[in-house]
PDB file of N, CA and C in Angstrom:
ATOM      1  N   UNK A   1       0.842  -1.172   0.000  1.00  0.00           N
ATOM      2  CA  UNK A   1       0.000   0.000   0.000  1.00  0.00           C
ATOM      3  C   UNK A   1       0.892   1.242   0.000  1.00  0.00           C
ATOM      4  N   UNK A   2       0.647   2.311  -0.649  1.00  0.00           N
ATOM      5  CA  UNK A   2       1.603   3.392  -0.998  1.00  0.00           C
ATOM      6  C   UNK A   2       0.681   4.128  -0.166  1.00  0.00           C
ATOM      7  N   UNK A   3       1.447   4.924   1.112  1.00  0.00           N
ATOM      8  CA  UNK A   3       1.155   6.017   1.588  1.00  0.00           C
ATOM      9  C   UNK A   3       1.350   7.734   0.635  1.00  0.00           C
ATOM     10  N   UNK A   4       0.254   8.385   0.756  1.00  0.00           N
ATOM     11  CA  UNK A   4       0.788   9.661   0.253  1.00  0.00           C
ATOM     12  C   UNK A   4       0.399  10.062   1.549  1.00  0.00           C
ATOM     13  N   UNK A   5       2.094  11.487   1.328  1.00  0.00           N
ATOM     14  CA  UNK A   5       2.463  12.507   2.174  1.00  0.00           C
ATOM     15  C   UNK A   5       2.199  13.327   1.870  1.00  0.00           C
ATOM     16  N   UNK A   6       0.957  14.225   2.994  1.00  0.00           N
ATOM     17  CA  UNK A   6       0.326  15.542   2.640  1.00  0.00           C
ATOM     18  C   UNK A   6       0.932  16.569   3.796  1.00  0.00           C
ATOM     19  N   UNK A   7       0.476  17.987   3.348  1.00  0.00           N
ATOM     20  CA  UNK A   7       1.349  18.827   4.311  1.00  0.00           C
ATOM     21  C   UNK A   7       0.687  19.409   5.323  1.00  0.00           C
ATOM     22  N   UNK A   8       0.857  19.376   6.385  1.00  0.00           N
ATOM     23  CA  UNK A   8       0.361  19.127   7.837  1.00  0.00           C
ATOM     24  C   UNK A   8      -0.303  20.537   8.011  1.00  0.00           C
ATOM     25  N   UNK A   9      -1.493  20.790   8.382  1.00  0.00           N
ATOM     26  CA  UNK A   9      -2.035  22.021   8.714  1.00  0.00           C
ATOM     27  C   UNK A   9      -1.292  22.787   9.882  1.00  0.00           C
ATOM     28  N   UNK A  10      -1.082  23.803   8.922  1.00  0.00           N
ATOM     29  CA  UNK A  10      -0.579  24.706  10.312  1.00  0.00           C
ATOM     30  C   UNK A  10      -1.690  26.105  10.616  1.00  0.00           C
ATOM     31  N   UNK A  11      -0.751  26.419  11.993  1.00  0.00           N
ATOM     32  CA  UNK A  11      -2.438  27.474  12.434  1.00  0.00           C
ATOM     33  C   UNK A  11      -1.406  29.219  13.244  1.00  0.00           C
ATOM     34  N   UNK A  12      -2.120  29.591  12.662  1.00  0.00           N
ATOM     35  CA  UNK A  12      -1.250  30.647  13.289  1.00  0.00           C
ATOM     36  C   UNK A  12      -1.944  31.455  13.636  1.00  0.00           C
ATOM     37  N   UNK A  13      -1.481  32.341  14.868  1.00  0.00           N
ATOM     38  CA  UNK A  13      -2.575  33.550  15.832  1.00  0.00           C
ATOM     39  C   UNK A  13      -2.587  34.808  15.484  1.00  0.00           C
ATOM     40  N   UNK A  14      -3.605  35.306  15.865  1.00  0.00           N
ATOM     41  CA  UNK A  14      -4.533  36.864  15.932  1.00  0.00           C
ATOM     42  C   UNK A  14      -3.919  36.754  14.321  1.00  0.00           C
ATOM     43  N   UNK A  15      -3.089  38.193  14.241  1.00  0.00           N
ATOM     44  CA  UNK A  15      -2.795  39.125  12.952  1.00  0.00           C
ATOM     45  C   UNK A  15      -1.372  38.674  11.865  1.00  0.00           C
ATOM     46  N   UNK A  16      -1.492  37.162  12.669  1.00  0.00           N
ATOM     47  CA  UNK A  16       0.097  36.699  11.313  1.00  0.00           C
ATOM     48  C   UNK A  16      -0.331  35.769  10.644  1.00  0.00           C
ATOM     49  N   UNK A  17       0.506  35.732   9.435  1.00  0.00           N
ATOM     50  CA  UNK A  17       0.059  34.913   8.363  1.00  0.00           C
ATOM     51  C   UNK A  17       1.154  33.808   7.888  1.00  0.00           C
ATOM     52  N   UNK A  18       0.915  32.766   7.587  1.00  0.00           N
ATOM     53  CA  UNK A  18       2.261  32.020   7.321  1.00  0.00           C
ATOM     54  C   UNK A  18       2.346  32.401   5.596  1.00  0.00           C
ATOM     55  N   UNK A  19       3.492  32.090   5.348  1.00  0.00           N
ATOM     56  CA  UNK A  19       4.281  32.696   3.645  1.00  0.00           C
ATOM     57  C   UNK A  19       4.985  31.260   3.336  1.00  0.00           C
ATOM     58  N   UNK A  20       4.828  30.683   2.498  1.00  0.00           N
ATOM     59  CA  UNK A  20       5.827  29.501   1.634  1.00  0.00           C
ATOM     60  C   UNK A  20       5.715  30.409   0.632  1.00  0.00           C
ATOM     61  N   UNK A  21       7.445  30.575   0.747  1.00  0.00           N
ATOM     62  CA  UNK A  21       7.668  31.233  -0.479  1.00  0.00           C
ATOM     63  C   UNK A  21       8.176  31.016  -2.436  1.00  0.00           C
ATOM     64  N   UNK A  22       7.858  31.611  -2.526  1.00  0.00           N
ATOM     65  CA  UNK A  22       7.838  30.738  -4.022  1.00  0.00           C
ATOM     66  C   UNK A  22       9.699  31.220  -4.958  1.00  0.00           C
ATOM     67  N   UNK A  23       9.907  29.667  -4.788  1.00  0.00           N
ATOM     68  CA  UNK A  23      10.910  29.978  -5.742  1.00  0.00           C
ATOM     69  C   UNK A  23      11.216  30.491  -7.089  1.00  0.00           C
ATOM     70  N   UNK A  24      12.337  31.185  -7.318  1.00  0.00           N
ATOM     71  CA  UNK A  24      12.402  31.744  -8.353  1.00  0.00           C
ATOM     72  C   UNK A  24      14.212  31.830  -8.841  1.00  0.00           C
ATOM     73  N   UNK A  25      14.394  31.679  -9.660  1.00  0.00           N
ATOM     74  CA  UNK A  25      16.093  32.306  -9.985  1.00  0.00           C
ATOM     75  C   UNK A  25      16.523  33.295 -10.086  1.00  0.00           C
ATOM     76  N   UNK A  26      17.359  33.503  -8.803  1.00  0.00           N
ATOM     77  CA  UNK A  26      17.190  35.225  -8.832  1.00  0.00           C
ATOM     78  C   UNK A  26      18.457  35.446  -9.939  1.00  0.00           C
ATOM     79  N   UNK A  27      18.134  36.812 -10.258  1.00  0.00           N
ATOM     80  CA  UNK A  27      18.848  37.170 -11.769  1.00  0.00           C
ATOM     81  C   UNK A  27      18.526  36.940 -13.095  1.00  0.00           C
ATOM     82  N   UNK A  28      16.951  35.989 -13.111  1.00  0.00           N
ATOM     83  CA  UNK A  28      16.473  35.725 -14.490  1.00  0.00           C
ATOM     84  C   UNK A  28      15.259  36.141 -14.227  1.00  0.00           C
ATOM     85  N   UNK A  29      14.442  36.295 -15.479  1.00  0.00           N
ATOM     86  CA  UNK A  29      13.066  36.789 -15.426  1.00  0.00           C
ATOM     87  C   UNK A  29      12.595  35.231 -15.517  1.00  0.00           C
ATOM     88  N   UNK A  30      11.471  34.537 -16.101  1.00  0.00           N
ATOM     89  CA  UNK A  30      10.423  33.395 -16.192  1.00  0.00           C
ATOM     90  C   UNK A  30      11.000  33.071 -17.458  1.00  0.00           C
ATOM     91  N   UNK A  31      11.167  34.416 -18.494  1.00  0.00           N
ATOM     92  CA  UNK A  31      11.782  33.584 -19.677  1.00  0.00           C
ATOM     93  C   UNK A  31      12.959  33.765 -20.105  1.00  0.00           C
ATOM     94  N   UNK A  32      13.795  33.813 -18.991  1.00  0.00           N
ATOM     95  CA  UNK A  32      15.700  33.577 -18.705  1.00  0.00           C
ATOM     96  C   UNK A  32      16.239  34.872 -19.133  1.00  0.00           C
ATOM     97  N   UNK A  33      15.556  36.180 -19.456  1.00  0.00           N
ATOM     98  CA  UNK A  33      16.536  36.996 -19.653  1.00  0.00           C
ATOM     99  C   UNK A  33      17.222  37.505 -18.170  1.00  0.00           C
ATOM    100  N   UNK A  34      18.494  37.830 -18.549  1.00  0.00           N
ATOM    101  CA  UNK A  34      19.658  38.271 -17.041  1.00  0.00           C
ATOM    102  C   UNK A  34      19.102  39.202 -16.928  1.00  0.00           C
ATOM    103  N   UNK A  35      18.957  39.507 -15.502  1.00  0.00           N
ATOM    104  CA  UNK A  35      18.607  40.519 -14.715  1.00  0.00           C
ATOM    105  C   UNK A  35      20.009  41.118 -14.235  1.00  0.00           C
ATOM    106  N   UNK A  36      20.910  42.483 -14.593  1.00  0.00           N
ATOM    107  CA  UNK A  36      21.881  42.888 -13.496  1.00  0.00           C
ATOM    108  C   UNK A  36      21.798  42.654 -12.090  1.00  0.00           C
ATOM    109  N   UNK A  37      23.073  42.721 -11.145  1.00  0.00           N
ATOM    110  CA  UNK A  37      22.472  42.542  -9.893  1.00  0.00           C
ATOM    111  C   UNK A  37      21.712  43.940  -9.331  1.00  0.00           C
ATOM    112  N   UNK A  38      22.188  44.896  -9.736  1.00  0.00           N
ATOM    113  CA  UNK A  38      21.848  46.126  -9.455  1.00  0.00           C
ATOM    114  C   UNK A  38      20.659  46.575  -9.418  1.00  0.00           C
ATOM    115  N   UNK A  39      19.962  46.056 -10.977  1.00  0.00           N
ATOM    116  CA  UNK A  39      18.159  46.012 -10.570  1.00  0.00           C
ATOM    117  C   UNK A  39      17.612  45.171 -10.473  1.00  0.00           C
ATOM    118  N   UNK A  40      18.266  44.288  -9.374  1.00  0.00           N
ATOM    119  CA  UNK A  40      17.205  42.957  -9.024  1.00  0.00           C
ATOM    120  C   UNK A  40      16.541  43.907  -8.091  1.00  0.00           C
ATOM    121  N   UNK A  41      15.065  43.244  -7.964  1.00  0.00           N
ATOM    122  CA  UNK A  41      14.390  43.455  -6.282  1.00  0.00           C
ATOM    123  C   UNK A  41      14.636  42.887  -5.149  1.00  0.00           C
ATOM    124  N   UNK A  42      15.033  43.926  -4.100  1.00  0.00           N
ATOM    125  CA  UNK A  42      15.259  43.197  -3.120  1.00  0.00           C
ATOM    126  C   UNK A  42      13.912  42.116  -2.401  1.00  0.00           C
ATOM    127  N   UNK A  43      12.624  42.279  -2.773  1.00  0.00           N
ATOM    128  CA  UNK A  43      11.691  41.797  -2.654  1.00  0.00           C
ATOM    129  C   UNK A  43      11.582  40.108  -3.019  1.00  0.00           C
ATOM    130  N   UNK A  44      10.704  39.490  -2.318  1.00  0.00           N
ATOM    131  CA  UNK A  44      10.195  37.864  -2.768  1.00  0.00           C
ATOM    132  C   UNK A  44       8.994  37.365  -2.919  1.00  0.00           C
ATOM    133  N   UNK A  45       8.478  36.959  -4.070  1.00  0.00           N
ATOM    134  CA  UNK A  45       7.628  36.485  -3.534  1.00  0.00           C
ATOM    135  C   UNK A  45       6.636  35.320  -2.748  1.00  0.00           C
ATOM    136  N   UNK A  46       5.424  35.027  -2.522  1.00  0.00           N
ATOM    137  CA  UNK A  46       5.173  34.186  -1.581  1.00  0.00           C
ATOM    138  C   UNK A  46       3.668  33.453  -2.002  1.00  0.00           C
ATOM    139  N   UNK A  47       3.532  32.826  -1.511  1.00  0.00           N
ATOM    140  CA  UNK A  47       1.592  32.361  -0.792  1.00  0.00           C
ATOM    141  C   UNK A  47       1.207  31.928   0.134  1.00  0.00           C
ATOM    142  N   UNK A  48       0.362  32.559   0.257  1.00  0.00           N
ATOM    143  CA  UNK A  48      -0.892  32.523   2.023  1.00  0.00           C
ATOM    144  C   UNK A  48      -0.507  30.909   2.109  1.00  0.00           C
ATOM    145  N   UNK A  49      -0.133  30.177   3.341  1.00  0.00           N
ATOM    146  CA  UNK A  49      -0.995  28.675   3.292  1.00  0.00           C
ATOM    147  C   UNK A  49      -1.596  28.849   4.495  1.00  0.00           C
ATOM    148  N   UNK A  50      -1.696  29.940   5.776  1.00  0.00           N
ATOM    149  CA  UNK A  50      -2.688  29.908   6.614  1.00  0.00           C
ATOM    150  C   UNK A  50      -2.497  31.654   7.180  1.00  0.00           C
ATOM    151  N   UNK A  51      -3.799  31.542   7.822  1.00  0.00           N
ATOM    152  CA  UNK A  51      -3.879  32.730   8.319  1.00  0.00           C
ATOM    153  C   UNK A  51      -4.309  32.738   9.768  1.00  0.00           C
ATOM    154  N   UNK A  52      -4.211  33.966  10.407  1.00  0.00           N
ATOM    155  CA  UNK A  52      -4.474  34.087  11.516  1.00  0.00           C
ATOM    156  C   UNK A  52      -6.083  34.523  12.018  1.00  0.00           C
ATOM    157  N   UNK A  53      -6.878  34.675  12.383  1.00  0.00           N
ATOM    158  CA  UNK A  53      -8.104  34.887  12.699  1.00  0.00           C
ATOM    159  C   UNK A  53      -8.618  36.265  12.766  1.00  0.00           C
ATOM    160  N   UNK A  54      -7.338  37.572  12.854  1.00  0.00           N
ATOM    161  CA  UNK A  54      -7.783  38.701  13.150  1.00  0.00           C
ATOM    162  C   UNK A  54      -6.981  39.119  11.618  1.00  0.00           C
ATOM    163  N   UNK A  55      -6.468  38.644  10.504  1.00  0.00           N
ATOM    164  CA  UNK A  55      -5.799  38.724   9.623  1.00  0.00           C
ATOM    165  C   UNK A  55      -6.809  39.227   8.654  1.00  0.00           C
ATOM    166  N   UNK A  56      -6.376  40.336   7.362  1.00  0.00           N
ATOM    167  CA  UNK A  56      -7.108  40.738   6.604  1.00  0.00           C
ATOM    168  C   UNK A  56      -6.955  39.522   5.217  1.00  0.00           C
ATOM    169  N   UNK A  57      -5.749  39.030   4.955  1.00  0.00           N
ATOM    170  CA  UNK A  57      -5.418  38.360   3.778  1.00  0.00           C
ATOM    171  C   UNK A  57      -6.141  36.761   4.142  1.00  0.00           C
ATOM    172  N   UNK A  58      -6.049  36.208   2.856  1.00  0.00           N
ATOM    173  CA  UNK A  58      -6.417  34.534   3.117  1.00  0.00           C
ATOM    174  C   UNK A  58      -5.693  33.780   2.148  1.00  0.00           C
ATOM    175  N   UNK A  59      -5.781  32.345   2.778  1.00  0.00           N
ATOM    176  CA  UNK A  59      -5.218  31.206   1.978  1.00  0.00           C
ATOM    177  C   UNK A  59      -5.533  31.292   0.783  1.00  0.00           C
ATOM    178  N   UNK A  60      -3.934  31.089   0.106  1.00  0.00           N
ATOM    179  CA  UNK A  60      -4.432  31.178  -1.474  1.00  0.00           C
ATOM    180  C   UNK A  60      -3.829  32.730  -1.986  1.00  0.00           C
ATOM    181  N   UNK A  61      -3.559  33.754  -1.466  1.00  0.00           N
ATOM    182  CA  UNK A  61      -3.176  34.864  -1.909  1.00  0.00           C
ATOM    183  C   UNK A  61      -1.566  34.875  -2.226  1.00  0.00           C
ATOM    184  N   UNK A  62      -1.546  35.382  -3.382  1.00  0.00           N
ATOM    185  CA  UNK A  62       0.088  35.651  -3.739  1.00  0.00           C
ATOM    186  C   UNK A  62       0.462  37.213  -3.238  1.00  0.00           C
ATOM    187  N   UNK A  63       1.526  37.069  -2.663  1.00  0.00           N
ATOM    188  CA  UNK A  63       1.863  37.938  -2.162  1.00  0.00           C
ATOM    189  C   UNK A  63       3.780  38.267  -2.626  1.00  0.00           C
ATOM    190  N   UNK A  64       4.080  39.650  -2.331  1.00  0.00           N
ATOM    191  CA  UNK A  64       5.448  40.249  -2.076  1.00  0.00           C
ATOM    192  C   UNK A  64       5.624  40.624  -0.721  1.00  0.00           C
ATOM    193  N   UNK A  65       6.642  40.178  -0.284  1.00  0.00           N
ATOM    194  CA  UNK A  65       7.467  40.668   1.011  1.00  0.00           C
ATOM    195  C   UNK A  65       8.814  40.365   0.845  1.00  0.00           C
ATOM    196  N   UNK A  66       9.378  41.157   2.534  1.00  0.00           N
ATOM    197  CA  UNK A  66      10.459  41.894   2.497  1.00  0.00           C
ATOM    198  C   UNK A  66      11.309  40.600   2.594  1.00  0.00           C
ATOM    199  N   UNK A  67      12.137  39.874   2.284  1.00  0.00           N
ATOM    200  CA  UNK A  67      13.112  39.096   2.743  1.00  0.00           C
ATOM    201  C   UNK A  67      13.344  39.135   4.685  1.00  0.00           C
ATOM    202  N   UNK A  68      13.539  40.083   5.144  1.00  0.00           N
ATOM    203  CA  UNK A  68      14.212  40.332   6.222  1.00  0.00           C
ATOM    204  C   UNK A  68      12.926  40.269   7.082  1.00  0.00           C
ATOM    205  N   UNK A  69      11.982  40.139   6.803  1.00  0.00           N
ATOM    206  CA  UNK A  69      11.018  40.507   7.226  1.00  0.00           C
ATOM    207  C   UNK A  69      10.458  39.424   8.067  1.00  0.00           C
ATOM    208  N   UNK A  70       9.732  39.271   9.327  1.00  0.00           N
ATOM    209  CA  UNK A  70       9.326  37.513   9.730  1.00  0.00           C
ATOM    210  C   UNK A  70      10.007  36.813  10.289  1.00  0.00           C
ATOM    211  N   UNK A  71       9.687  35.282  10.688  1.00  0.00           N
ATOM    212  CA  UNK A  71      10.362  34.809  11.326  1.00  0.00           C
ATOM    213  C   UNK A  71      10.675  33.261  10.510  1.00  0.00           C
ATOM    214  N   UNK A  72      11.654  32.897   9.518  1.00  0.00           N
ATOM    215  CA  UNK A  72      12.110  31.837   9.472  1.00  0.00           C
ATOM    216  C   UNK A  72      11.365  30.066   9.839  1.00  0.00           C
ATOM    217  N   UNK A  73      10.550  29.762   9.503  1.00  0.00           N
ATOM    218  CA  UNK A  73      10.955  28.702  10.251  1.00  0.00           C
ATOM    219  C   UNK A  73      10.599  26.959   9.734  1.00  0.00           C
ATOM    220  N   UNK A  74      11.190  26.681   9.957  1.00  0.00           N
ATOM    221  CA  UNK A  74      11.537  24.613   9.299  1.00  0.00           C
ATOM    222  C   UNK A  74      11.357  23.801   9.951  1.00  0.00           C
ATOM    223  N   UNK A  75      10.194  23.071   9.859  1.00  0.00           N
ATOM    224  CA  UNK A  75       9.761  21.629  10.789  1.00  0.00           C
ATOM    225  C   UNK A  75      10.817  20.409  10.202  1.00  0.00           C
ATOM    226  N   UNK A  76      11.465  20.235  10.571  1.00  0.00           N
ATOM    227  CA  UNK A  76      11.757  18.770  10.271  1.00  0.00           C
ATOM    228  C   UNK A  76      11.397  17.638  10.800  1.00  0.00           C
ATOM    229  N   UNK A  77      10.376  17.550  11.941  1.00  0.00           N
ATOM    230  CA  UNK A  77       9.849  16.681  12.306  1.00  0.00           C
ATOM    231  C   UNK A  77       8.829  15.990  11.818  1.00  0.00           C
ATOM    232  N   UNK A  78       8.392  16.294  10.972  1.00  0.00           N
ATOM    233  CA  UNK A  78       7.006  16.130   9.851  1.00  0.00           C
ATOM    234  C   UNK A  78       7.882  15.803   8.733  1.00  0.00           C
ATOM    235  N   UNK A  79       6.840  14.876   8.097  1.00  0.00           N
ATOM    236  CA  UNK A  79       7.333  14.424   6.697  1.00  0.00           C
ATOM    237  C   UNK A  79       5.623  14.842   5.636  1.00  0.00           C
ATOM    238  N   UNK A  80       6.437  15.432   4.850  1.00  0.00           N
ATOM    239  CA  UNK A  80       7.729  15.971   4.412  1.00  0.00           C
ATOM    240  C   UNK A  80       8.213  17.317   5.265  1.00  0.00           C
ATOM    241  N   UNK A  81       9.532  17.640   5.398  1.00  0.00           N
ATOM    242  CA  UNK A  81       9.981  18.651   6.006  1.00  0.00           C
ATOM    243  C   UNK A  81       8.976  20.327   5.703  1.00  0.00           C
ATOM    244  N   UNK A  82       8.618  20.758   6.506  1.00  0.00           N
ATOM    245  CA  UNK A  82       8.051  21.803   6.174  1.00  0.00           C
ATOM    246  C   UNK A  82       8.674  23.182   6.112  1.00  0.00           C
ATOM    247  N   UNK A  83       8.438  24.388   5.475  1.00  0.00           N
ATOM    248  CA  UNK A  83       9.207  25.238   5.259  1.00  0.00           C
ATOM    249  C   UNK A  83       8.694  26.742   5.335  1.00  0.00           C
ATOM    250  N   UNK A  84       8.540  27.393   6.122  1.00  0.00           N
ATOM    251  CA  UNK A  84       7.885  28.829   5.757  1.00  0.00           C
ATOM    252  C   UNK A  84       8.419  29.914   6.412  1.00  0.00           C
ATOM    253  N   UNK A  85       7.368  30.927   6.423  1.00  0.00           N
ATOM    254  CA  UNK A  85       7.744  32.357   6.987  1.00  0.00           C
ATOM    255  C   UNK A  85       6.692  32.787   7.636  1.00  0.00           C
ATOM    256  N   UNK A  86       6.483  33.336   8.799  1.00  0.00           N
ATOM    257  CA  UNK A  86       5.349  33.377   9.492  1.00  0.00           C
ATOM    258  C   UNK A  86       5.586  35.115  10.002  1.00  0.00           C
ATOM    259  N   UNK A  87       4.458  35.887   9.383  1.00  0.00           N
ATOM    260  CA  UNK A  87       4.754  37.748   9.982  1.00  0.00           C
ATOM    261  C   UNK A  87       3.409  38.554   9.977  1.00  0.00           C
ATOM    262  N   UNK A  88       3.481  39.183  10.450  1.00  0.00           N
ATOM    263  CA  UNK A  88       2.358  40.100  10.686  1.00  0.00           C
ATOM    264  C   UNK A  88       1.795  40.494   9.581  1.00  0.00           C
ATOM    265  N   UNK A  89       0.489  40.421   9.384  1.00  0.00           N
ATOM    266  CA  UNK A  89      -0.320  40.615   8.171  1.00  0.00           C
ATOM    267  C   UNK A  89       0.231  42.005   7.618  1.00  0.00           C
ATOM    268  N   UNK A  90       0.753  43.206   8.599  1.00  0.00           N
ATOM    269  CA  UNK A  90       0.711  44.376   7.795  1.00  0.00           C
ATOM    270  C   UNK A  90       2.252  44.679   7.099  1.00  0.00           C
ATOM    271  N   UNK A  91       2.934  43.581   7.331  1.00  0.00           N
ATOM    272  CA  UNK A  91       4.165  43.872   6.985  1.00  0.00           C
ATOM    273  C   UNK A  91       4.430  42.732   5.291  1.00  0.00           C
ATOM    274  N   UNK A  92       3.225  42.285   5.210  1.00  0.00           N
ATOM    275  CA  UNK A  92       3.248  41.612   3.747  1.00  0.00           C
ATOM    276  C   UNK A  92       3.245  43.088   3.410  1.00  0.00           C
ATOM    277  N   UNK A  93       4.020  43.336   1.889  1.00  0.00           N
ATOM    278  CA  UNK A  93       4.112  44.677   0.948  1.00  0.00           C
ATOM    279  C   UNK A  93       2.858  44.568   0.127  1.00  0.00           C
ATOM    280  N   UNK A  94       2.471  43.432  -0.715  1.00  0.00           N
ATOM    281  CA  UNK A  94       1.454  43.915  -1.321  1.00  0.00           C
ATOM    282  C   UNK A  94       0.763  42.291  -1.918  1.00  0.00           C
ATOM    283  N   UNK A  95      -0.407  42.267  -2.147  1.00  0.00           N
ATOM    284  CA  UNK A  95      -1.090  40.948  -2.728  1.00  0.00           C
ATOM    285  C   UNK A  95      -1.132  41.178  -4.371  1.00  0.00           C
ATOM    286  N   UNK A  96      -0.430  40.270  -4.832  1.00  0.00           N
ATOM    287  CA  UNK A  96      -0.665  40.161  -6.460  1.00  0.00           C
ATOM    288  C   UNK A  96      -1.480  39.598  -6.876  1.00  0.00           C
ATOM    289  N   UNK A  97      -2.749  40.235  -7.921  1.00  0.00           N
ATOM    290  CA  UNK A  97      -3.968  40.069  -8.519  1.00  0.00           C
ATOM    291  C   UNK A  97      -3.763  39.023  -9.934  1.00  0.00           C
ATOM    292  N   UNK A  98      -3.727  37.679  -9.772  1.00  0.00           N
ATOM    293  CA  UNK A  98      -3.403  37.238 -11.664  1.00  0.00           C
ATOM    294  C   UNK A  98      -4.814  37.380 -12.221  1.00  0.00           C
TER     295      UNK A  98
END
């Protein structure tokens, strides 16, 4: 019997939001042209996978924030290893509309 590994609900309080952030190559655009380092953005972007209860944003929103911004953090006790960024709703920079 083949187990599938799903990713463990996480829950976070009042006004923070968790961020898995979305990879990207920094220095290329989507369709590989070089970016100088000079006008890269210092910016990253991200998506909602939970929110907090007093939070304006929701699961599912793409978002930009600050790198420096939040708190880091990596379950390795869960399989699969989990990975995010967890910060105050008002310090996301902005929600991107596709």
């Amino acid at each position: 019997m083949t187990e599938t590994k799903r990713k463990p609900k996480i829950k976070v309080l009042g006004n923070k939001v968790a961020i898995e952030k979305v990879a990207h190559e920094k220095g290329k655009t989507a369709s590989g042209i070089i970016i100088p380092e000079n006008a890269q953005t210092p910016y990253e972007n991200g998506k909602i996978i939970a929110v907090g209860k007093d939070s304006e944003l929701k699961v599912g929103d793409k978002v930009i924030i600050n790198p420096s911004s939040g708190a880091e953090v990596r379950i390795t006790t869960l399989e699969p290893t989990v990975e995010f960024v967890v910060m105050r709703d008002i310090d996301v920079i902005c929600v991107v509309d596709n």
